[in-house]
N, C-alpha and C. Protein backbone atom coordinates (compact mmCIF):
# COMPACT_ATOMS: atom_id res chain seq x y z
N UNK A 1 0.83 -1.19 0.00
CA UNK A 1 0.00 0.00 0.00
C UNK A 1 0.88 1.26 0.00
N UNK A 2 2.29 1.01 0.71
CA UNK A 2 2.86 2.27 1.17
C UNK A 2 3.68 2.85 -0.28
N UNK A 3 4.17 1.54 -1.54
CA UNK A 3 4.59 1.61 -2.69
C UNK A 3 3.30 2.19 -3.19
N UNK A 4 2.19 1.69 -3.16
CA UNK A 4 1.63 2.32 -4.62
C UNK A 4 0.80 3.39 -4.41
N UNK A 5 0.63 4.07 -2.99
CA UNK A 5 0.54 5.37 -2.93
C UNK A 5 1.92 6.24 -3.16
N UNK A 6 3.03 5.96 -2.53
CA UNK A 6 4.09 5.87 -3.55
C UNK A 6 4.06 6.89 -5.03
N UNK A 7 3.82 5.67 -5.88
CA UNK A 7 3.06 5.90 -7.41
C UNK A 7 2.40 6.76 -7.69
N UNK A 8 1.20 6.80 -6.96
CA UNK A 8 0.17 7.73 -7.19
C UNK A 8 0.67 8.93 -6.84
N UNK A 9 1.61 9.20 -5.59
CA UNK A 9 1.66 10.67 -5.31
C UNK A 9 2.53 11.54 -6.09
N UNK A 10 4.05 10.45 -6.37
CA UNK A 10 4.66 10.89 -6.95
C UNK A 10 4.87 10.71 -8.68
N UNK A 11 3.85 9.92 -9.52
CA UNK A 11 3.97 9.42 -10.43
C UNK A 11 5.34 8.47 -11.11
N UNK A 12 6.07 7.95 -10.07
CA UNK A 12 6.68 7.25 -10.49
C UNK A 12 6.53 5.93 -10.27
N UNK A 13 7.42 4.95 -10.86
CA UNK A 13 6.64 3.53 -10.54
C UNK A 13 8.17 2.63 -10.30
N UNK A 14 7.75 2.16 -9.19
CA UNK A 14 8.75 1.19 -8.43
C UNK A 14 9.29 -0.08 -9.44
N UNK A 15 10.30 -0.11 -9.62
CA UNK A 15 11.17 -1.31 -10.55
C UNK A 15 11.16 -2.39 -9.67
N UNK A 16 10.68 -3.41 -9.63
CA UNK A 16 10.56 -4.44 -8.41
C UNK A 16 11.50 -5.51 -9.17
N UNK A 17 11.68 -5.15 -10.22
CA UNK A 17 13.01 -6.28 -10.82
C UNK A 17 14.43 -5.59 -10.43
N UNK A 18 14.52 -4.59 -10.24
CA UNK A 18 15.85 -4.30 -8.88
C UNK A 18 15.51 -4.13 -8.26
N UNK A 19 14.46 -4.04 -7.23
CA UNK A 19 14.61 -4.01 -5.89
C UNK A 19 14.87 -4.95 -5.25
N UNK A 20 15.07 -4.81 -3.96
CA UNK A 20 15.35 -6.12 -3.29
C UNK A 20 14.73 -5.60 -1.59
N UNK A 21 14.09 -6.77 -1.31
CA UNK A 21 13.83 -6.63 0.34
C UNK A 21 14.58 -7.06 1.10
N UNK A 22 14.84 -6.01 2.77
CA UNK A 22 15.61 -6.86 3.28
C UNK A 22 14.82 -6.17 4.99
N UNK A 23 14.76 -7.14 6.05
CA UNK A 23 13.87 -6.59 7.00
C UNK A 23 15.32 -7.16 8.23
N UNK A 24 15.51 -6.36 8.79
CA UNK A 24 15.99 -6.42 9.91
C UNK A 24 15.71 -7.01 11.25
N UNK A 25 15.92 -8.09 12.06
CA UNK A 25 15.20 -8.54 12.94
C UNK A 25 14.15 -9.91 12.79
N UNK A 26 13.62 -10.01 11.56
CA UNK A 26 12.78 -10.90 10.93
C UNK A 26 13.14 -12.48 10.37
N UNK A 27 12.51 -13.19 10.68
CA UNK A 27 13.06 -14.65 9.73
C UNK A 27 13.46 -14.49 8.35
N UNK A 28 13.98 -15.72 8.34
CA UNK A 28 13.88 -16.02 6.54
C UNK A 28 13.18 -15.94 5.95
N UNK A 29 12.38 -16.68 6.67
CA UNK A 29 10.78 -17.31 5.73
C UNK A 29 10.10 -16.24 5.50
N UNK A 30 9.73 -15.28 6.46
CA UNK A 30 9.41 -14.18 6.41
C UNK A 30 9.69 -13.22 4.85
N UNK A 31 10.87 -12.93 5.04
CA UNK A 31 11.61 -12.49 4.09
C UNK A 31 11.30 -12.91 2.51
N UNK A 32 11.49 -14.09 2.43
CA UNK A 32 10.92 -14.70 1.29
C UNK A 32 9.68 -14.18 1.21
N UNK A 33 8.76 -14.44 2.34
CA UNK A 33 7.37 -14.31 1.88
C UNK A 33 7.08 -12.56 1.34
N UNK A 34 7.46 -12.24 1.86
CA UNK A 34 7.39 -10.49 1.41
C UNK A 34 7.77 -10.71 -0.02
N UNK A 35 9.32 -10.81 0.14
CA UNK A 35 9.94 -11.01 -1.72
C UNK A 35 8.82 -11.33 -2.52
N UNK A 36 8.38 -13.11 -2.07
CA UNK A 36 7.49 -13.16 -3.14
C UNK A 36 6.39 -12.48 -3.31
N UNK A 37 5.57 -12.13 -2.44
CA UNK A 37 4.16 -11.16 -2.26
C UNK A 37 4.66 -9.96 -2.91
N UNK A 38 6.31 -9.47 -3.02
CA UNK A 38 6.52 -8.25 -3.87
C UNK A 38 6.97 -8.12 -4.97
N UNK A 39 7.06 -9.51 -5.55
CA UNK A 39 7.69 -10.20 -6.79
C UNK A 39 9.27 -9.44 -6.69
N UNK A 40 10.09 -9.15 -5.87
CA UNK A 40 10.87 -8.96 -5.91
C UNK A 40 12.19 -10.16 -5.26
N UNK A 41 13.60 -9.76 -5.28
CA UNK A 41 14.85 -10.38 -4.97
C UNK A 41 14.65 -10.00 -2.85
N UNK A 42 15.41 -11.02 -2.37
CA UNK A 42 15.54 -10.91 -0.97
C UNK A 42 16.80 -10.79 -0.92
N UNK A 43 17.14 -9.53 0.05
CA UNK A 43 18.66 -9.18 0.30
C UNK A 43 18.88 -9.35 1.88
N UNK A 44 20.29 -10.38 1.72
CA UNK A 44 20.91 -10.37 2.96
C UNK A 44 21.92 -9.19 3.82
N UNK A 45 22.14 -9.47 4.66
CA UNK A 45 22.55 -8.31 6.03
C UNK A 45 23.94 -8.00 4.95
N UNK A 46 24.72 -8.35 4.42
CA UNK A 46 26.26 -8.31 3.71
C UNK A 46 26.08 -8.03 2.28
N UNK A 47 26.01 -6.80 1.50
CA UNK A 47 25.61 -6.45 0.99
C UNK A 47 26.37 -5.77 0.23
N UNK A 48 26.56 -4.91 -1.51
CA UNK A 48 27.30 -4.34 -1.71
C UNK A 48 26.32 -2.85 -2.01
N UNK A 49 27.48 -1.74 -1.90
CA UNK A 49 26.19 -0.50 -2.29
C UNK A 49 27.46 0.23 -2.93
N UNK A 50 27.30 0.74 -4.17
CA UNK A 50 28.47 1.39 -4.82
C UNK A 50 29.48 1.03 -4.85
N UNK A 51 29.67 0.00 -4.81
CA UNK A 51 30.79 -1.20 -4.69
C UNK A 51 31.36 -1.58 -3.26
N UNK A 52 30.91 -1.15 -2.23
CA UNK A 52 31.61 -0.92 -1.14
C UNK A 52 30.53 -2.06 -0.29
N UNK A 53 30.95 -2.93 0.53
CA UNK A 53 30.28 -3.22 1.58
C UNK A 53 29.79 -2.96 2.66
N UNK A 54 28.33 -2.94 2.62
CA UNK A 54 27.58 -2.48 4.17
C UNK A 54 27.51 -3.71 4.62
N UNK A 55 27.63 -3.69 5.78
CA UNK A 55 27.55 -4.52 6.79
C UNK A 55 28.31 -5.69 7.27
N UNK A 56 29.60 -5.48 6.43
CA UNK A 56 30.67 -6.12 7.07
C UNK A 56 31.64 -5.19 7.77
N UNK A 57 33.13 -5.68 8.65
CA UNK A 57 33.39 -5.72 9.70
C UNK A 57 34.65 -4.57 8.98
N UNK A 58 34.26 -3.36 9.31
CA UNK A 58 35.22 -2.40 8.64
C UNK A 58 36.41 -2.38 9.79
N UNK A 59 36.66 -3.52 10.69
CA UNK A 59 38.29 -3.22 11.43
C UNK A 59 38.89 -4.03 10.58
N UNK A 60 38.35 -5.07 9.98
CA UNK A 60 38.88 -6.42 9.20
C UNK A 60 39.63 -5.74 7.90
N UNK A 61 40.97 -6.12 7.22
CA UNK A 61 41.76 -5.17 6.43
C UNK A 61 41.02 -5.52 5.84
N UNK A 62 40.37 -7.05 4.81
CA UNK A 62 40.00 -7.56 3.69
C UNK A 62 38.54 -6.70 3.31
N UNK A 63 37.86 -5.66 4.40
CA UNK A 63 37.15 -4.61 4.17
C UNK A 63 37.09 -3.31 3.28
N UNK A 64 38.70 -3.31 3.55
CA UNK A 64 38.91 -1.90 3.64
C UNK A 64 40.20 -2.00 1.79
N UNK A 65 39.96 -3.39 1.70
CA UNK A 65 41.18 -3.65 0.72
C UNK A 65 40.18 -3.54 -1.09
N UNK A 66 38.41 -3.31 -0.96
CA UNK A 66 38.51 -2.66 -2.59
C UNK A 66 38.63 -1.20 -2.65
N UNK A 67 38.42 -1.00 -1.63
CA UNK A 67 38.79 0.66 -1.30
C UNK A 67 39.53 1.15 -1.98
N UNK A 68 41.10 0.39 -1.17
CA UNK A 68 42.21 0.97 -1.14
C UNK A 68 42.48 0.40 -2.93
N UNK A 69 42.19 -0.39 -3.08
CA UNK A 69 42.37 -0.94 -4.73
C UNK A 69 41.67 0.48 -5.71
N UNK A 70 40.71 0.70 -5.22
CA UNK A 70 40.26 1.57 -6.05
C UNK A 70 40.86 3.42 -6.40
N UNK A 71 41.36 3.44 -4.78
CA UNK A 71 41.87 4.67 -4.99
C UNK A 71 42.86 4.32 -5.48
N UNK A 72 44.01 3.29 -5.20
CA UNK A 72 44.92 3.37 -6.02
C UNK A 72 45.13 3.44 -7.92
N UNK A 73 44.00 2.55 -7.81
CA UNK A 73 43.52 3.52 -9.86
C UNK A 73 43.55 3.99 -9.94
N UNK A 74 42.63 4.67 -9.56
CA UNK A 74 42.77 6.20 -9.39
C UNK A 74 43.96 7.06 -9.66
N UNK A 75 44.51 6.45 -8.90
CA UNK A 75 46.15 7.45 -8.55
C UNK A 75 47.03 6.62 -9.49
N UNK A 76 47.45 7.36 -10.61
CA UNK A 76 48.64 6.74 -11.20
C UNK A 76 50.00 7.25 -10.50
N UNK A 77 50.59 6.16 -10.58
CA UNK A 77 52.52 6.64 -10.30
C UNK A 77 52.92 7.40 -10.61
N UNK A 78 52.35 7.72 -11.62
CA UNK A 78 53.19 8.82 -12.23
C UNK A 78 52.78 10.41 -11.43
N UNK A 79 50.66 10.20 -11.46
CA UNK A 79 50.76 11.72 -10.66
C UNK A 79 51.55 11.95 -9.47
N UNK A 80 52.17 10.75 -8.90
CA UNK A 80 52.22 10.38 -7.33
C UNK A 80 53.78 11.03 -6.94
N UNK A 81 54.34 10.73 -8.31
CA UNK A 81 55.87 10.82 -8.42
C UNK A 81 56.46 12.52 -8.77
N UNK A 82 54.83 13.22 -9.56
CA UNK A 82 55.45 14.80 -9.96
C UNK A 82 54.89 15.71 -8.44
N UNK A 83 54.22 15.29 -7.34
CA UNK A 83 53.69 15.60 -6.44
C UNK A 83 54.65 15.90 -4.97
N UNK A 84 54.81 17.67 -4.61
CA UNK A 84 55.16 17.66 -3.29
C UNK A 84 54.67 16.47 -2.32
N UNK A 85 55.37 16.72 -1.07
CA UNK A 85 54.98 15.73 0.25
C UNK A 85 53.68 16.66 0.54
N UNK A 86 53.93 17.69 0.63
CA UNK A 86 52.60 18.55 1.58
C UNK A 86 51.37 18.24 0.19
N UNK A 87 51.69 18.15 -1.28
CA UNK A 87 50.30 18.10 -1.75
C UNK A 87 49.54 16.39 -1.76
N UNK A 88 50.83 15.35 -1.73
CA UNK A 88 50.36 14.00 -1.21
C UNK A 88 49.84 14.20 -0.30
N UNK A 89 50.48 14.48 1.10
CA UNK A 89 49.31 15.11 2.13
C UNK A 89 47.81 15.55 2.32
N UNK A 90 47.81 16.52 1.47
CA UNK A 90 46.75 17.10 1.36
C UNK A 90 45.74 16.35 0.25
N UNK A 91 46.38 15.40 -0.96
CA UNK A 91 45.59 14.68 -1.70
C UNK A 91 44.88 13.47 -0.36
N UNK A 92 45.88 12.86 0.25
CA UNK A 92 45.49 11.98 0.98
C UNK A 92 44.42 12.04 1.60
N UNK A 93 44.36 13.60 2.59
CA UNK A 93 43.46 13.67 3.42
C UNK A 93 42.20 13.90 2.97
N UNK A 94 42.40 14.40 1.61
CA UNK A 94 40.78 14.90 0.72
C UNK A 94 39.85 13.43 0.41
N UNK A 95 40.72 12.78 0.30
CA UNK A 95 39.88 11.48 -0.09
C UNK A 95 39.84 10.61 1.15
N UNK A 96 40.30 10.82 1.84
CA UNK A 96 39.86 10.24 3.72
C UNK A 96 38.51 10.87 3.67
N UNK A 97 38.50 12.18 3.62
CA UNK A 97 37.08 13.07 4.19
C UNK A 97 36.30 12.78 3.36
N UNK A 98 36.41 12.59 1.86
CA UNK A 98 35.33 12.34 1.17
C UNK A 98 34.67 11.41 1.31
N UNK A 99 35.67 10.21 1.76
CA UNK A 99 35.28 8.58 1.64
C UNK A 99 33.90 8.36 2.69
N UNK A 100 34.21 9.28 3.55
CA UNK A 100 32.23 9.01 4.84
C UNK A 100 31.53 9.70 4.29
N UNK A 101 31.77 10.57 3.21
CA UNK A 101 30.71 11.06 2.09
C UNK A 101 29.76 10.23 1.16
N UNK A 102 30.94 9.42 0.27
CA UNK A 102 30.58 8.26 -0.35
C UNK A 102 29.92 7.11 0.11
């Protein structure tokens, strides 16, 4: 009911072939049963969202390691190599602060 007033208020219409349910606190079975009653996918607690994982154990390195894979693309050797210490510095810390943005 709460989707397809949803719809109506805002004229848009819910993609239930990506969505996915996921209820906190609740059984499996449960879970399923919603999914199917919403013809949609059931999502577990470990999850990816912009490539990054919610709900795993961000002290664990193997967390924190597509991260660091990614910024390092990012960063070629080469910009790394024409770069003061104080502007590595300051590159470093910009993408620390951004990263609880993302």
């Amino acid at each position: 009911m709460i989707l397809r007033n949803f719809k109506l208020v805002s004229s848009l219409k819910v993609n239930f072939y990506k969505s996915q349910v996921k209820l906190i606190e609740i059984s499996v079975v449960d879970i399923n049963i919603f999914s199917k009653y919403l013809n949609c996918n059931s999502m577990y607690f470990v999850f990816k969202y912009l490539s990054i994982s919610i709900g795993g154990n961000f002290r664990k390195m193997d967390f924190w390691r597509p991260i660091i894979h990614k910024i390092k693309a990012k960063l070629s050797m080469w910009k790394i190599k024409l770069l003061f210490m104080a502007d590595k510095l300051w590159l470093i810390k910009s993408v620390i602060t951004v990263l609880s943005l993302f």
